[in-house]
C-alpha atoms as a PDB file:
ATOM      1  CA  UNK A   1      62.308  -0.758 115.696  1.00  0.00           C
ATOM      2  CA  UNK A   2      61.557  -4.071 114.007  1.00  0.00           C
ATOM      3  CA  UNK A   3      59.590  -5.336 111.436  1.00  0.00           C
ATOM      4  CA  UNK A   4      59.509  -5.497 107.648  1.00  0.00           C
ATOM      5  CA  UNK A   5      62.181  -4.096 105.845  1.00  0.00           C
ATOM      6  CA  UNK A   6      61.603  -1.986 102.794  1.00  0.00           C
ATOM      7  CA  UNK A   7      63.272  -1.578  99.129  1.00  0.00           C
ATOM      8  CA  UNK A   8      62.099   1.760  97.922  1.00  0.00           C
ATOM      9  CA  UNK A   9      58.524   1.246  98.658  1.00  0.00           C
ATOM     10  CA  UNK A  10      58.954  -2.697  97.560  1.00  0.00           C
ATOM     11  CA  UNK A  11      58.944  -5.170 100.210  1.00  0.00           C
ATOM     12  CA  UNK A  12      61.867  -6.907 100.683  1.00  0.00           C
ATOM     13  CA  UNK A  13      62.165 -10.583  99.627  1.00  0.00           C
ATOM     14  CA  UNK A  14      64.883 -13.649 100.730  1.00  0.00           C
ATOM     15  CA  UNK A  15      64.061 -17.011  99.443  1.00  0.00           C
ATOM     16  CA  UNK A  16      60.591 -16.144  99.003  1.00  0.00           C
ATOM     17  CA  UNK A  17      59.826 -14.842 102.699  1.00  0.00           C
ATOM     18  CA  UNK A  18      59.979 -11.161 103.691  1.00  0.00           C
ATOM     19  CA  UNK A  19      62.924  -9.746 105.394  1.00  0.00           C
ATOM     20  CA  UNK A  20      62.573  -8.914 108.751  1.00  0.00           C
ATOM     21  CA  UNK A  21      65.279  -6.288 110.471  1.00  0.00           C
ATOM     22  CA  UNK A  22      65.685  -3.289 112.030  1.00  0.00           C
ATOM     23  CA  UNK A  23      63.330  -1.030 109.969  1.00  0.00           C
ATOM     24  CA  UNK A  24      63.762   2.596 111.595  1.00  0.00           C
ATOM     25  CA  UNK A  25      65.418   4.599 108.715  1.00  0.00           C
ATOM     26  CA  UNK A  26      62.550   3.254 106.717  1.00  0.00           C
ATOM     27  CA  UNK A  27      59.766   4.566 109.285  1.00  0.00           C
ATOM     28  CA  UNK A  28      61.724   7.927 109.286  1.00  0.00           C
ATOM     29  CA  UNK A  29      61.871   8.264 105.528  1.00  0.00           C
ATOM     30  CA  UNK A  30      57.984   7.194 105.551  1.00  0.00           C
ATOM     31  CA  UNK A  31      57.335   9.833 108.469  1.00  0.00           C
ATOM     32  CA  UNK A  32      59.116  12.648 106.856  1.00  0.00           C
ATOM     33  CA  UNK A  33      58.075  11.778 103.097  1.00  0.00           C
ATOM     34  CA  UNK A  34      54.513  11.681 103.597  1.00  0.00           C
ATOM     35  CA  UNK A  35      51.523  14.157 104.568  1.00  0.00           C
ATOM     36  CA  UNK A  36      49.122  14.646 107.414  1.00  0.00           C
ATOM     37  CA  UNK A  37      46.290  12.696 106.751  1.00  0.00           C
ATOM     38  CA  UNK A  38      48.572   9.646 104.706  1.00  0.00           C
ATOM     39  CA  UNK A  39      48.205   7.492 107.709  1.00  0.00           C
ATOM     40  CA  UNK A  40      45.687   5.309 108.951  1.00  0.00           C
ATOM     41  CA  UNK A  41      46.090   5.034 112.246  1.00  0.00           C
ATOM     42  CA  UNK A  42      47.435   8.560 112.862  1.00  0.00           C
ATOM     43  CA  UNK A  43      45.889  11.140 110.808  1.00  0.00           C
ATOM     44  CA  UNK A  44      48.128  13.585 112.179  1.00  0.00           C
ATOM     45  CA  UNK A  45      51.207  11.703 111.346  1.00  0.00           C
ATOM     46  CA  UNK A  46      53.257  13.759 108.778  1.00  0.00           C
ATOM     47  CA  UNK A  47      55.907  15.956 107.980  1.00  0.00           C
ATOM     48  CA  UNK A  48      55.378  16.531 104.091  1.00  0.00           C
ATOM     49  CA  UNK A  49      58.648  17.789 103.901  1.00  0.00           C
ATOM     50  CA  UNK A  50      58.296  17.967  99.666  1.00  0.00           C
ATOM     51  CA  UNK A  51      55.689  20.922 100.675  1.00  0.00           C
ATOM     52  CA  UNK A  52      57.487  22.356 103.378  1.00  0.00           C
ATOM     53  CA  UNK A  53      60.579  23.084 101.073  1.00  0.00           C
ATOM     54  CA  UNK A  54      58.468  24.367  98.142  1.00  0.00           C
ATOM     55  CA  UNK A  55      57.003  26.578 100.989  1.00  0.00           C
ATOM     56  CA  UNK A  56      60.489  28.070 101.874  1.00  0.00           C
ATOM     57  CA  UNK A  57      59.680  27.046 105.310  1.00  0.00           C
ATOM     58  CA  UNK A  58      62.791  27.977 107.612  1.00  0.00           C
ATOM     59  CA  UNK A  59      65.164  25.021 108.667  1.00  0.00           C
ATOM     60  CA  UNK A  60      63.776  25.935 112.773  1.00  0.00           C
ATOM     61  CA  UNK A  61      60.467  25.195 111.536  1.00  0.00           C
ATOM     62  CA  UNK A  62      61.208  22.301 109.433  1.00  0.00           C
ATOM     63  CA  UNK A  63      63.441  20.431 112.456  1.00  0.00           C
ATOM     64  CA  UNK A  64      60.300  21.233 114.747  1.00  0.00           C
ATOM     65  CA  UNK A  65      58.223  19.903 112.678  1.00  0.00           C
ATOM     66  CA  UNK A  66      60.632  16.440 112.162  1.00  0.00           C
ATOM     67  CA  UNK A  67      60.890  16.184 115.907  1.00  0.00           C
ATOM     68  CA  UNK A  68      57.414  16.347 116.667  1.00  0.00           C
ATOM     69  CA  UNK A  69      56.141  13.964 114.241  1.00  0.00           C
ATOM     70  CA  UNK A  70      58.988  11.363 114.778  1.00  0.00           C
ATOM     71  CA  UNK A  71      57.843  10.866 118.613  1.00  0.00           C
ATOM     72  CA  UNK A  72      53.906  10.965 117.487  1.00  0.00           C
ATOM     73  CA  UNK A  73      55.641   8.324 115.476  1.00  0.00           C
ATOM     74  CA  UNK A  74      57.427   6.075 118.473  1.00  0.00           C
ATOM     75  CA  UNK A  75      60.797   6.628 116.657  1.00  0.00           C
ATOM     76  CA  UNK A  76      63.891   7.108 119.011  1.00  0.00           C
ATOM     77  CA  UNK A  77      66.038   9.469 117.772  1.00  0.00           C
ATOM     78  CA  UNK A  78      69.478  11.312 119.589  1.00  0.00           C
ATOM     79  CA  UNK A  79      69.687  14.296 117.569  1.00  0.00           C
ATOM     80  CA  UNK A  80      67.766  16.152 114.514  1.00  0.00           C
ATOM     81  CA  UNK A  81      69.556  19.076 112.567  1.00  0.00           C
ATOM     82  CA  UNK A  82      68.205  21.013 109.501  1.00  0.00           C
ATOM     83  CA  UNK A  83      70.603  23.002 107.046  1.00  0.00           C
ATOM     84  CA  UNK A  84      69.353  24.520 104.146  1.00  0.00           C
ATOM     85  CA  UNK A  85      66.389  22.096 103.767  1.00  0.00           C
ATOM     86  CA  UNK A  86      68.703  18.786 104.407  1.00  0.00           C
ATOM     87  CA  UNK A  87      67.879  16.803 107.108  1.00  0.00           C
ATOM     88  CA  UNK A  88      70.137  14.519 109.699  1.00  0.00           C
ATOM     89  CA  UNK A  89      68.937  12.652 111.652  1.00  0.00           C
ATOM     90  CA  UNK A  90      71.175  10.592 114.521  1.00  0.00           C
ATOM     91  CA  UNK A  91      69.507   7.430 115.852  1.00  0.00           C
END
């Protein structure tokens, strides 16, 4: 995916232009990081995986949950795994 790339949650800035580049890990950090309802255009976009984890949810539902919300999301992905409430993801 490309577009603008991100420095935390700054934008980031080359001779006073923004960077443009392959910006996928930053749409999956965004995707898992935030909650339903965080999204404009997708108010089912989501994982809230800060919740999730405080909820003891199980590392099956947690990976579900990743998958599903990273193709709501357009994100190509090869492989998702969950251990123990860390989360790989292979694009």
């Amino acid at each position: 995916m490309r577009g603008i790339l991100l420095e935390g949650t700054d934008i980031q800035v080359k001779d006073g232009y923004m960077v443009l580049g392959d910006n996928t890990m930053d749409m999956i950090e965004n995707i898992v990081d935030s909650n339903r309802g965080e999204w404009k255009n997708d108010v089912y976009l989501g994982v809230g995986i800060k919740n999730m984890v405080a909820a003891n949810k199980s590392d099956v539902s947690i990976s579900r949950e990743v998958v599903e919300n990273l193709k709501r999301g357009g994100i190509e992905y090869k492989k998702v795994k969950v251990n123990n409430g860390e989360i790989e993801i292979e694009i």
